[in-house]
C-alpha atoms as a PDB file:
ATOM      1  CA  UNK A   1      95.664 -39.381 -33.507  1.00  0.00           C
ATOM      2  CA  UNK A   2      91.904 -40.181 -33.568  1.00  0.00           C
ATOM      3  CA  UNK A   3      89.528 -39.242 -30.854  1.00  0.00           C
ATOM      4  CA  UNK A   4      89.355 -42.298 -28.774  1.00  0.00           C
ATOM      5  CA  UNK A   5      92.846 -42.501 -28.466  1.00  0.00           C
ATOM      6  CA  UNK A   6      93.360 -39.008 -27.119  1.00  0.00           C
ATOM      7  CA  UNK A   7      90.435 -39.469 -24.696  1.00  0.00           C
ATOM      8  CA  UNK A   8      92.468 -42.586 -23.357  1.00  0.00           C
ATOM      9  CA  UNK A   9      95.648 -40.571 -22.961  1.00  0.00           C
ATOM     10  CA  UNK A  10      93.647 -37.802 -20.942  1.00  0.00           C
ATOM     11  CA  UNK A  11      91.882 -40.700 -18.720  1.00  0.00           C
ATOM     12  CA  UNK A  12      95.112 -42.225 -17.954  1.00  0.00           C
ATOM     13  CA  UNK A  13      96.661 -39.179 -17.240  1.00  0.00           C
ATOM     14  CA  UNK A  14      93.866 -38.146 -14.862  1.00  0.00           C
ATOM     15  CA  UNK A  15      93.837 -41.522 -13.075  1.00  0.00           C
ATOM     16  CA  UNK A  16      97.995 -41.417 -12.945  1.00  0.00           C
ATOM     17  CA  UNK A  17      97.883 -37.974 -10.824  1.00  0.00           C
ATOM     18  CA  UNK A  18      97.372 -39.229  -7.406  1.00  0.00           C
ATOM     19  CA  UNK A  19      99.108 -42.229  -7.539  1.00  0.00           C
ATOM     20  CA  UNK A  20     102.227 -39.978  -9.239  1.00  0.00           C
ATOM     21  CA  UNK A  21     101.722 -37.311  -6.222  1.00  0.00           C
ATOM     22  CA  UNK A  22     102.018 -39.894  -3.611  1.00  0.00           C
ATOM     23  CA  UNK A  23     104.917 -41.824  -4.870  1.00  0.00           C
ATOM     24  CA  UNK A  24     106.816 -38.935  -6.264  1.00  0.00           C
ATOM     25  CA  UNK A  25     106.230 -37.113  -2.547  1.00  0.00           C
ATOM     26  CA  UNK A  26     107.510 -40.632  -1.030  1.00  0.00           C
ATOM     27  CA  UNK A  27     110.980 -40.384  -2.558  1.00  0.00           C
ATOM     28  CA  UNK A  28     111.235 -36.428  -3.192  1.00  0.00           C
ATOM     29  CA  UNK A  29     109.282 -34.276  -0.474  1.00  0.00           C
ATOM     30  CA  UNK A  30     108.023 -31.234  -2.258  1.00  0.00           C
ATOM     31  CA  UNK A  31     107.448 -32.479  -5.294  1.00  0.00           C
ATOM     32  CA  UNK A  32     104.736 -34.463  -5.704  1.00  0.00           C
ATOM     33  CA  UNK A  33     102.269 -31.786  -5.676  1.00  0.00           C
ATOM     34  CA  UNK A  34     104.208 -30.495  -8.991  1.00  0.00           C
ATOM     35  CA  UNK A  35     103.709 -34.192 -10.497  1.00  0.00           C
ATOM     36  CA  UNK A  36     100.047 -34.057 -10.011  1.00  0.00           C
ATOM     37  CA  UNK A  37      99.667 -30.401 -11.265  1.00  0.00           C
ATOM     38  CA  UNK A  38     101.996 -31.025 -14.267  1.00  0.00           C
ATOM     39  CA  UNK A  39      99.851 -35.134 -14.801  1.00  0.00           C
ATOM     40  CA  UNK A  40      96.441 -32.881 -14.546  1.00  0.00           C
ATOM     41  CA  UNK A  41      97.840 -30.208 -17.025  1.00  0.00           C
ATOM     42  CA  UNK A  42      98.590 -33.274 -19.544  1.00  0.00           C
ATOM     43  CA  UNK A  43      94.730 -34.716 -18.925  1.00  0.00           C
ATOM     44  CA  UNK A  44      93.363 -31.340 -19.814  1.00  0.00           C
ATOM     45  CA  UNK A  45      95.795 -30.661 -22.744  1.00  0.00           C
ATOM     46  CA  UNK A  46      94.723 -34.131 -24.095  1.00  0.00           C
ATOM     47  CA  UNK A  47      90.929 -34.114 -23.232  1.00  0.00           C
ATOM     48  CA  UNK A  48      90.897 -30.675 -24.960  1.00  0.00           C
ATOM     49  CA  UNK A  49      92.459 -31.622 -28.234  1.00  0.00           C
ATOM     50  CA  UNK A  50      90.149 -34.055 -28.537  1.00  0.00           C
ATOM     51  CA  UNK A  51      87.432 -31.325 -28.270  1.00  0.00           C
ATOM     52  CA  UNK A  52      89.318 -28.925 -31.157  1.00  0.00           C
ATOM     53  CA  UNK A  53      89.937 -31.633 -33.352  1.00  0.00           C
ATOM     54  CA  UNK A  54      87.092 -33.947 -33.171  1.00  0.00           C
ATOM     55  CA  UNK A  55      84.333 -31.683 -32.101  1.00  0.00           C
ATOM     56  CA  UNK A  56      80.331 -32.969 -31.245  1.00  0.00           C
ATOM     57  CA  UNK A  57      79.106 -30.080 -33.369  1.00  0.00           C
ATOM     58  CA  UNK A  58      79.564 -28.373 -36.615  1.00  0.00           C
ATOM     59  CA  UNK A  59      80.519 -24.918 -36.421  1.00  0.00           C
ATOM     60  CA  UNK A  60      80.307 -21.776 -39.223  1.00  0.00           C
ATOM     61  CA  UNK A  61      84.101 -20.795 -39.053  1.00  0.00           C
ATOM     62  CA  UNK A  62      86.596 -24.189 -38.359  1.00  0.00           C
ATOM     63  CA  UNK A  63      89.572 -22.102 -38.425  1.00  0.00           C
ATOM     64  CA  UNK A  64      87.980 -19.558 -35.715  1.00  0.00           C
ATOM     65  CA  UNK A  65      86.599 -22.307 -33.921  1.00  0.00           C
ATOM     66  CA  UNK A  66      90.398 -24.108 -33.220  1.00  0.00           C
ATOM     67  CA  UNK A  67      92.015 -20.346 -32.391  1.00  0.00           C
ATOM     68  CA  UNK A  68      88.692 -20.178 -29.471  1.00  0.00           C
ATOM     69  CA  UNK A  69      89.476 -23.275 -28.063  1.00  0.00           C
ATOM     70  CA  UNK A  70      93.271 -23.123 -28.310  1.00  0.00           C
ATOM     71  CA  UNK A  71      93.237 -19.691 -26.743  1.00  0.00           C
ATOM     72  CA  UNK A  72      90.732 -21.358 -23.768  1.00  0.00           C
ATOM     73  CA  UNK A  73      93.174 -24.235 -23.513  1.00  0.00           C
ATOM     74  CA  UNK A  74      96.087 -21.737 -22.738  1.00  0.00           C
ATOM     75  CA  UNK A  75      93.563 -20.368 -20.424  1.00  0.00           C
ATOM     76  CA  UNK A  76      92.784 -22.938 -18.300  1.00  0.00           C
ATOM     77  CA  UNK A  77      96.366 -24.061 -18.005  1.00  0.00           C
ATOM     78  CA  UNK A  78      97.241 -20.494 -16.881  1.00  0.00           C
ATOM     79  CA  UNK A  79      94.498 -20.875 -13.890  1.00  0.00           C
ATOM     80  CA  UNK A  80      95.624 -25.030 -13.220  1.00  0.00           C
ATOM     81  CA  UNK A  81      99.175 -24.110 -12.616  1.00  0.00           C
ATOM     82  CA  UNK A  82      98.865 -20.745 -11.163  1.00  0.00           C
ATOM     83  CA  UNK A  83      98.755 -22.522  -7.558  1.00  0.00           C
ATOM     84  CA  UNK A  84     102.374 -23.994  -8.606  1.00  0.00           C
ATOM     85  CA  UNK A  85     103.550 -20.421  -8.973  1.00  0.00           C
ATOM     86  CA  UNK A  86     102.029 -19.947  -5.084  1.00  0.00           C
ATOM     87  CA  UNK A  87     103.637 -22.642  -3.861  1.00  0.00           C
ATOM     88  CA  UNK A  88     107.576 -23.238  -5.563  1.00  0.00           C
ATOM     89  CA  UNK A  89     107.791 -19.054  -6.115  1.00  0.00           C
ATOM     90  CA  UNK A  90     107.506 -18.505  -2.607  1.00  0.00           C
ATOM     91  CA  UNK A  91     110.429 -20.508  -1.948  1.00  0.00           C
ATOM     92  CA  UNK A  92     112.347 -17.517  -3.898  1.00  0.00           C
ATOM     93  CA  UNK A  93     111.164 -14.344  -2.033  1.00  0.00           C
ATOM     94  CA  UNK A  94     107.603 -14.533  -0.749  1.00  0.00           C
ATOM     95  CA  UNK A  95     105.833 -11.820  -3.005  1.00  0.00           C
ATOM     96  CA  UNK A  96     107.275 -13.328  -6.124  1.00  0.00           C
ATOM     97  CA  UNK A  97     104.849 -16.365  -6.034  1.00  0.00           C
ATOM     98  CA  UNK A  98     101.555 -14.520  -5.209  1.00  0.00           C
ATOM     99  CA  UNK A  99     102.987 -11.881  -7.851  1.00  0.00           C
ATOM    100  CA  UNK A 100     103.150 -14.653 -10.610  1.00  0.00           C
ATOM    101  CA  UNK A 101      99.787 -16.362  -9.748  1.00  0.00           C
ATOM    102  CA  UNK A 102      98.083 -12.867  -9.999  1.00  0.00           C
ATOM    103  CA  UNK A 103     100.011 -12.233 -13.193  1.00  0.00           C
ATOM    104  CA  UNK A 104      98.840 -15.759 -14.742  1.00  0.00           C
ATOM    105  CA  UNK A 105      95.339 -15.509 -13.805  1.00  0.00           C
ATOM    106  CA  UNK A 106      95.534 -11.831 -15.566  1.00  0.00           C
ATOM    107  CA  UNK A 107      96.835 -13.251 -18.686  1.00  0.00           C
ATOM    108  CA  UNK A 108      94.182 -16.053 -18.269  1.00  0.00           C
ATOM    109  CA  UNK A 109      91.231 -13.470 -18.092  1.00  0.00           C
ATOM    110  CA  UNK A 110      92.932 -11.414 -20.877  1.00  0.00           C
ATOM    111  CA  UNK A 111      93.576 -14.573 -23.297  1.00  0.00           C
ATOM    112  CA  UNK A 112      89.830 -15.534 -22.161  1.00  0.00           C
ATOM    113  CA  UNK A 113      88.126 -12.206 -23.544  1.00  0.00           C
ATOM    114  CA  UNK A 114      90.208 -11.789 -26.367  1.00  0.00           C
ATOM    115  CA  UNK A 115      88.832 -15.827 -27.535  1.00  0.00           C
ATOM    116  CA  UNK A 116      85.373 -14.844 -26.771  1.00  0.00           C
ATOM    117  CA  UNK A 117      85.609 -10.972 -28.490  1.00  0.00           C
ATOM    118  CA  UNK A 118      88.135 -12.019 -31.305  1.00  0.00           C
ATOM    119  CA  UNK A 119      87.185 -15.753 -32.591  1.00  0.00           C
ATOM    120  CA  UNK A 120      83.620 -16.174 -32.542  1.00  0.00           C
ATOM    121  CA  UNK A 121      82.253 -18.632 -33.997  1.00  0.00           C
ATOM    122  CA  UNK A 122      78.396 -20.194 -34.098  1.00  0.00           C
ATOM    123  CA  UNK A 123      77.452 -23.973 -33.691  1.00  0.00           C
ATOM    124  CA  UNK A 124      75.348 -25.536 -37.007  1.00  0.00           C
ATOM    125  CA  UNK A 125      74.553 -28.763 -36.334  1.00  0.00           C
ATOM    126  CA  UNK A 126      75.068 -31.653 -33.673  1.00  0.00           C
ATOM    127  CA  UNK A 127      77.221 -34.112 -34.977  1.00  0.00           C
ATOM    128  CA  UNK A 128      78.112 -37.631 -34.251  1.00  0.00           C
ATOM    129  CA  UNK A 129      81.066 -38.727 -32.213  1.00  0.00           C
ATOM    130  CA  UNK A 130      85.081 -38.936 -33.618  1.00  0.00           C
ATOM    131  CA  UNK A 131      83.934 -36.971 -37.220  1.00  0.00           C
ATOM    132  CA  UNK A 132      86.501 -34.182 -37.638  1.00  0.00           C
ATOM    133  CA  UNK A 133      85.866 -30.611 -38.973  1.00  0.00           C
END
């Protein structure tokens, strides 16, 4: 896929949430909120690859450079859906879904240092739009 085409995907995703979350809550109560999370997750997964793969700058290090972001893309899925985890674990046993959002945003801030500490990785140059690595 090239650049432009994953920044479409992650647009239409991001434009399909609300609609998604009011027509999926019209015909099943309770889960249109999931919808939207899980549309918003898609967005972000798309918008980011686009960053990894078709970056605005040069870095030192491509291969640390993907591991950084891919590790900060499981990152910021961990804190999008951790509210999911509030809301549908509760319906099991009412610790169990603050327990897993605490849990996620752990792993989150774990995955998060271990990018920054483990991967580094140093920008060269600004570079023109849709070149890859």
């Amino acid at each position: 896929m090239e650049s432009k085409t994953l920044k479409r995907w992650s647009l239409i995703c991001f434009i399909a949430a609300l609609p998604a979350l009011i027509v999926t809550d019209w015909y099943l109560k309770g889960f249109g909120l999931l919808v939207l999370f899980i549309l918003l997750a898609a967005g972000l997964i798309f918008d980011q690859l686009a960053r990894i793969y078709y970056p605005a700058y040069t870095v030192d290090n491509p291969a640390a450079f993907r591991r950084h972001r891919l590790l900060q893309l499981y990152t910021l899925i961990l804190f999008l859906m951790s509210p999911m985890a509030v809301v549908y674990g509760n319906r099991l046993n009412l610790a169990f879904g603050v327990t897993a959002a605490a849990l996620m945003i752990g792993l989150g801030l774990v995955l998060d240092q271990v990018a920054r500490s483990r991967y580094r990785y140093h920008k060269i140059e600004q570079r023109g739009e849709g070149q890859t690595i």
